[in-house]
Protein backbone atom coordinates (compact mmCIF):
# COMPACT_ATOMS: atom_id res chain seq x y z
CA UNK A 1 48.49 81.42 -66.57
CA UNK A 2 51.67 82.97 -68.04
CA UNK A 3 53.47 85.13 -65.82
CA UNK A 4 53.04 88.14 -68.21
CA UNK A 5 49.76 90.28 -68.10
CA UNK A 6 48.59 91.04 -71.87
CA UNK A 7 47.71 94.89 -72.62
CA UNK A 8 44.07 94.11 -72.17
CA UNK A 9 44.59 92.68 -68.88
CA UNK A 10 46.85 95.75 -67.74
CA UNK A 11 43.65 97.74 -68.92
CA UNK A 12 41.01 96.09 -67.57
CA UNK A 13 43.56 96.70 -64.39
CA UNK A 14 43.48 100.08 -64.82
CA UNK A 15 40.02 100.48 -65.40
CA UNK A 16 39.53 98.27 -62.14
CA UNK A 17 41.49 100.56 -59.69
CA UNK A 18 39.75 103.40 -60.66
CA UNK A 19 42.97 105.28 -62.77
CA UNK A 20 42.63 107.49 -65.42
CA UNK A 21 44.57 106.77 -69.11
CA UNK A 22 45.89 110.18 -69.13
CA UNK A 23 47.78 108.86 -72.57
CA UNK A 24 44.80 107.77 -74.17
CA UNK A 25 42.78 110.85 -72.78
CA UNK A 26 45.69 113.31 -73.72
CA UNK A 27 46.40 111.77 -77.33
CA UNK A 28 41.98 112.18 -77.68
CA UNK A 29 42.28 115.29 -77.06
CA UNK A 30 45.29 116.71 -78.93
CA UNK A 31 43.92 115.07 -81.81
CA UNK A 32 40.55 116.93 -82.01
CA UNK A 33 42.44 120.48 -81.28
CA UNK A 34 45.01 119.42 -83.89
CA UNK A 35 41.62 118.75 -86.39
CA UNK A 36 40.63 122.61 -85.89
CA UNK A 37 43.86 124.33 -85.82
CA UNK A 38 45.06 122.27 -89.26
CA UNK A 39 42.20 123.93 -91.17
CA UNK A 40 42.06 127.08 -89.01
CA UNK A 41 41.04 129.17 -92.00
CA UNK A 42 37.98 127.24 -91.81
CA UNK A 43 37.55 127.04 -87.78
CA UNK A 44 39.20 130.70 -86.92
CA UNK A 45 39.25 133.20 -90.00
CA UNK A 46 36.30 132.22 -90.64
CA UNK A 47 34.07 133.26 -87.94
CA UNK A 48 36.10 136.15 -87.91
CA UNK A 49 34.86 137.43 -91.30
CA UNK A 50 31.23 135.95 -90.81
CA UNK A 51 30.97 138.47 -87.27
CA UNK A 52 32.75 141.29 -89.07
CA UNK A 53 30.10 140.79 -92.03
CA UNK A 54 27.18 141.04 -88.92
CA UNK A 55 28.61 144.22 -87.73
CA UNK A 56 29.06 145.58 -90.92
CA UNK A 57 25.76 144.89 -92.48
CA UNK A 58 23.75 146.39 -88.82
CA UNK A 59 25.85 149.28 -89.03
CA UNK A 60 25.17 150.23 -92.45
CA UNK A 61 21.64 149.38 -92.40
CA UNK A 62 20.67 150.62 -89.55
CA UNK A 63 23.59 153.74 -88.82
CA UNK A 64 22.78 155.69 -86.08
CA UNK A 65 19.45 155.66 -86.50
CA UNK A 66 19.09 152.62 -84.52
CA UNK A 67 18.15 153.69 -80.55
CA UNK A 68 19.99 152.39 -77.19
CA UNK A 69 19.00 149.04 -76.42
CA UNK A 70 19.09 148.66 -72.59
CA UNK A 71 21.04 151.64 -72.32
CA UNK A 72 23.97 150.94 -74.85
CA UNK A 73 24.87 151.96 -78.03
CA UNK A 74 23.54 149.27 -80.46
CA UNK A 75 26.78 147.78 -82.06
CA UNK A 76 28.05 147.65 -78.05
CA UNK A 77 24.49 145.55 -77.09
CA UNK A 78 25.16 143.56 -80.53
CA UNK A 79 29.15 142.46 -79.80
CA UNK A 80 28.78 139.81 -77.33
CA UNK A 81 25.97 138.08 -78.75
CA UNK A 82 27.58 137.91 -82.24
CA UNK A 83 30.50 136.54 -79.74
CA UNK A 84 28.63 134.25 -78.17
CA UNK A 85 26.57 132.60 -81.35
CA UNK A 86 29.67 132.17 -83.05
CA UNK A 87 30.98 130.49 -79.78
CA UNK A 88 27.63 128.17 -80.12
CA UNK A 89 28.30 127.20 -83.51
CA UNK A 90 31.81 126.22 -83.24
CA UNK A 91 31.58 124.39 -80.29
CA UNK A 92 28.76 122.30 -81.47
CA UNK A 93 30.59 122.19 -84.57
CA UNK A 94 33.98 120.44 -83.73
CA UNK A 95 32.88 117.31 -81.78
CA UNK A 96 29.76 116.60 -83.99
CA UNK A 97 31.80 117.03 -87.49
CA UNK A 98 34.59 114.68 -85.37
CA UNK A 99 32.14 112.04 -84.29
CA UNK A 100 29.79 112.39 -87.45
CA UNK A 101 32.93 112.14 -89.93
CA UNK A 102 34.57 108.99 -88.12
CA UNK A 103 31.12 107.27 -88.48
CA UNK A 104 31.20 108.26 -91.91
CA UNK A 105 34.67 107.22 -92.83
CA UNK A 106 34.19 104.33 -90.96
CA UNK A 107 36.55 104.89 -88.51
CA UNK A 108 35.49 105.40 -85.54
CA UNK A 109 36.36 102.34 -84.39
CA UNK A 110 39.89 103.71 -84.14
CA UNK A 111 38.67 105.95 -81.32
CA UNK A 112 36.34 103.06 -79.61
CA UNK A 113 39.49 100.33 -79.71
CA UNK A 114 42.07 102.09 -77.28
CA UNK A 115 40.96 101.40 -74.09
CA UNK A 116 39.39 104.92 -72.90
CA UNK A 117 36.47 105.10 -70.47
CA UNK A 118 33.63 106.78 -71.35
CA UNK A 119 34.25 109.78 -68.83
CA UNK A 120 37.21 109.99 -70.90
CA UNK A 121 35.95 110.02 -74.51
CA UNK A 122 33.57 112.67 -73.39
CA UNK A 123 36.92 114.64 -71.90
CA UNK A 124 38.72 114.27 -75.04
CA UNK A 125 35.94 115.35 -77.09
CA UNK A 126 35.14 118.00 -75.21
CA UNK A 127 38.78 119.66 -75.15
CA UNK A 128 38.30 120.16 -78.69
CA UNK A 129 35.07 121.81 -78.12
CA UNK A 130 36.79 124.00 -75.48
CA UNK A 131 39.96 125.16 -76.91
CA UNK A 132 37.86 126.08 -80.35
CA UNK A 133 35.61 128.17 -78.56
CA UNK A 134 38.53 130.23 -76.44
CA UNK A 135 40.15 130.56 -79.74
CA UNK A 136 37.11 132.33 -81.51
CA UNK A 137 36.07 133.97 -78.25
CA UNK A 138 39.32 135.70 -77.82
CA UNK A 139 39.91 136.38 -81.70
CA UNK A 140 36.40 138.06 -81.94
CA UNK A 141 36.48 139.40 -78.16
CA UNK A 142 39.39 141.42 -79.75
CA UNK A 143 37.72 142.66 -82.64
CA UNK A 144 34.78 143.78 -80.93
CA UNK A 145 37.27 145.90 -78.28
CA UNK A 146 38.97 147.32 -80.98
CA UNK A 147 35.48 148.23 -83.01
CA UNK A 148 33.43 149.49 -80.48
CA UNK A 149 35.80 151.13 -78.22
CA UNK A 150 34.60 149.65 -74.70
CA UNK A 151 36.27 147.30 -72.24
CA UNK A 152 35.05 144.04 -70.40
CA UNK A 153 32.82 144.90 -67.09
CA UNK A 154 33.16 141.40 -65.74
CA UNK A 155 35.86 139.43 -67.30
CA UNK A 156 35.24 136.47 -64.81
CA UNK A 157 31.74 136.27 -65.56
CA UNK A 158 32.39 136.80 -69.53
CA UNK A 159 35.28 133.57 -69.76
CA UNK A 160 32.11 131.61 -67.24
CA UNK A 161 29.76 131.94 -69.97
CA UNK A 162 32.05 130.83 -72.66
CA UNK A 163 32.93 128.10 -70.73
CA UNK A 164 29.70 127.09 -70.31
CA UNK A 165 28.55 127.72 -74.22
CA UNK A 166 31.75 125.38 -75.09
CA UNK A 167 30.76 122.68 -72.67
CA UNK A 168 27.18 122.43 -73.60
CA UNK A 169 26.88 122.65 -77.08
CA UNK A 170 30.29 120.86 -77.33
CA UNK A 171 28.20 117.88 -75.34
CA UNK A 172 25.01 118.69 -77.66
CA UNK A 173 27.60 118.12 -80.58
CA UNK A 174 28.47 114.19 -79.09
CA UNK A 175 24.65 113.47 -78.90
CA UNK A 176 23.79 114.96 -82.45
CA UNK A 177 26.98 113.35 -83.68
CA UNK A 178 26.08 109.99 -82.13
CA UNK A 179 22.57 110.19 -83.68
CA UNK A 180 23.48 111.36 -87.19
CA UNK A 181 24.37 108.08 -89.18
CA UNK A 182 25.42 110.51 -92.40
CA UNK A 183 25.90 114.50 -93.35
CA UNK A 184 22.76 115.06 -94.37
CA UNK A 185 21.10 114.30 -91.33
CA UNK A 186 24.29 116.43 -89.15
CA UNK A 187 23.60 119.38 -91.68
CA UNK A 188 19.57 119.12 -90.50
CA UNK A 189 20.36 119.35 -86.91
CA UNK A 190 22.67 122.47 -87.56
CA UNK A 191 19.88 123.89 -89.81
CA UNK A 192 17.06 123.37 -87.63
CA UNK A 193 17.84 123.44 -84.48
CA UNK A 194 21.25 124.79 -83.75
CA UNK A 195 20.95 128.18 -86.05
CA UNK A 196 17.90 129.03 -84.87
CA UNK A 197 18.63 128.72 -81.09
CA UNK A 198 21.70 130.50 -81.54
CA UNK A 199 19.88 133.18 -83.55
CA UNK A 200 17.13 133.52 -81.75
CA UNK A 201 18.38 133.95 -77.95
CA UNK A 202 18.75 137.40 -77.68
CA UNK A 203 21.97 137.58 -80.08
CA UNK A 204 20.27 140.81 -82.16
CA UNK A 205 17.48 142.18 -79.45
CA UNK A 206 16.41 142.29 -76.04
CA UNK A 207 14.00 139.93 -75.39
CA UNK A 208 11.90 141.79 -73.49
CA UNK A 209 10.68 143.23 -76.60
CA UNK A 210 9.42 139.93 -77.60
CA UNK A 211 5.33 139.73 -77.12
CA UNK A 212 3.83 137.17 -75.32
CA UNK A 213 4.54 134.26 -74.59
CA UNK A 214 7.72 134.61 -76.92
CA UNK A 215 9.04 136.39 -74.23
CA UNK A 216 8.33 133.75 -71.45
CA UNK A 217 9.28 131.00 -73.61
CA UNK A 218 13.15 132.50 -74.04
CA UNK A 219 13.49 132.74 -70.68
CA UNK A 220 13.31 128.45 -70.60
CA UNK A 221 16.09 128.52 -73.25
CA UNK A 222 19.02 128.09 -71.90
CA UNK A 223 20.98 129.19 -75.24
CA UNK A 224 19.92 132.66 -73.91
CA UNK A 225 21.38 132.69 -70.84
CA UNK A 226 24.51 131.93 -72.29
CA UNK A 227 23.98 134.75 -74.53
CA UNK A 228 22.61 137.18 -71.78
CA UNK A 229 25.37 136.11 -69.56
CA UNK A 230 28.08 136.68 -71.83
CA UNK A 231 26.54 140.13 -72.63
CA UNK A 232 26.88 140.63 -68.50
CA UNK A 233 30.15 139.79 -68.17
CA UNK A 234 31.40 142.14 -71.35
CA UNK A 235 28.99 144.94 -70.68
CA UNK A 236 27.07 144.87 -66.93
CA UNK A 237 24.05 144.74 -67.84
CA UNK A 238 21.61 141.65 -69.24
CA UNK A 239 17.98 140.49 -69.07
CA UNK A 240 17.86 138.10 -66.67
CA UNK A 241 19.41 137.90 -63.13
CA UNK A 242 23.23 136.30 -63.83
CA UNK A 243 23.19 134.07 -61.24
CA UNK A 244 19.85 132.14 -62.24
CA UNK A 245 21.54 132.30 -65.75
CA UNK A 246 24.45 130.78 -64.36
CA UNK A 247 21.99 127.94 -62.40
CA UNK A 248 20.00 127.12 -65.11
CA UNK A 249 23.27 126.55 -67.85
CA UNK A 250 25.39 124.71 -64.97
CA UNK A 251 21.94 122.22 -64.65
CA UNK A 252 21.27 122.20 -68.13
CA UNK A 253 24.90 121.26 -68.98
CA UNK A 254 25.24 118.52 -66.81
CA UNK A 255 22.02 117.04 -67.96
CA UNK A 256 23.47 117.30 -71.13
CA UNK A 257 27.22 115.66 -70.25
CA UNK A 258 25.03 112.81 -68.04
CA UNK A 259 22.98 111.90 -71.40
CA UNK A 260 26.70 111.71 -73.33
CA UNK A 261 28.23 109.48 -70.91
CA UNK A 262 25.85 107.07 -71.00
CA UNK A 263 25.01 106.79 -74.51
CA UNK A 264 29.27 106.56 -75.17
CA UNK A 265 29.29 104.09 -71.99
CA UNK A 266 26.80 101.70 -73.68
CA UNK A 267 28.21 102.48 -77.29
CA UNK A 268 24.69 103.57 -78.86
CA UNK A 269 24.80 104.34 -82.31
CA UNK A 270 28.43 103.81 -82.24
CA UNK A 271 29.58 100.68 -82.13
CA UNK A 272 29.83 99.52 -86.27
């Protein structure tokens, strides 16, 4: 045995002693903020004209004809949960398109080579996710200040929530990426299952409008507490109690970030 340990060996060292590659992990996850911010028309203006469109096209159409909706002004109910679906969307958005283009491209195997745990691809992957989501949240918080003329009640429990909507549908994004061999399949999942959570979780209405058992049914959704937590944090009031909100998306998430770690630990669906 030469006196010289190989790279592998110095990894599988590494791995054995418990350390973390903060190189790999840091170079993961750099990469996947770099991906967003080099097409940030795309990833930042974007959302930016899609929620001014939303309040644009409620305003006209519905003026001030439109009642208080648990006890504030329509367009103030309507801000966060424009926010927070556009939150959703990108979130999911950057680490499926990441893991879903590799696969595509064929080169994903430049992410599964370096030798990065599986805790630590999920990290990596997730940073993207995170730093997307505080972009748009911040860029459309701002808007909606400056629109509707009203501060945040609860700024702790408004950056919680967006936390939370980054982590989970940033994790949701891994597994649908993992699953989706092509596009087509990626563009389904958005279509079907993504859109309409986001869209229907409380984003336009209170959901205790909904008739039964619509309105039971949302209240198992944990898309809407994200939604009716963010709405607590920006305007103190919400639906459901916060702090079973706040339960249910901390459980639900780490269901979620379990599922990913194992499925990138055992390299399903990824591995060419």
């Amino acid at each position: 045995m030469s006196g010289s340990m190989s790279e592998t060996q110095i990894a599988m060292g590494v791995r054995r002693f418990g350390r973390v590659n903060w190189l790999g992990l840091r170079t993961l996850a750099t990469r996947e903020v770099m991906r967003f911010l080099a097409v940030w028309q795309q990833t930042v203006f974007a959302p930016l004209m899609t929620a001014g469109l939303f309040v644009l096209v409620f305003a006209l159409a519905l003026g001030r004809g439109r009642g208080e909706v648990m006890g504030l002004p329509y367009l103030q109910f309507l801000g966060p949960g424009i926010l927070m679906m556009t939150v959703i969307q990108n979130a999911f958005a950057n680490t499926s398109s990441s893991i879903t283009a590799a696969k595509v491209q064929g080169n994903i195997v430049d992410t599964l080579m370096p030798p990065l745990s599986a805790g630590e691809l999920l990290t990596g992957y997730l940073a993207g996710s995170v730093a997307r989501a505080a972009l748009v949240a911040i860029v459309i918080g701002t808007g909606m200040t400056l629109v509707t003329g009203a501060g945040i009640a609860h700024p702790l429990w408004a950056v919680t929530f967006v936390f939370l909507a980054a982590i989970l549908l940033g994790g949701l994004g891994i597994l649908a990426g993992i699953m989706a061999q092509k596009f087509d399949q990626m563009a389904a999942i958005t279509n079907f299952v993504i859109t309409p959570l986001s869209f229907l979780s409380g984003t336009f209405y209170s959901v205790e409008a909904l008739p039964e058992p619509f309105r039971s049914l949302s209240h198992w959704n944990p898309v809407f507490y994200l939604i009716d937590g963010a709405r607590f944090g920006v305007t103190g009031v919400s639906d459901a109690s916060p702090l079973r909100g706040l339960l249910i998306c901390l459980l639900a998430a780490a269901a979620v970030l379990y599922l990913c770690w194992r499925w990138l630990k055992s390299g399903y669906r990824m591995k060419p």
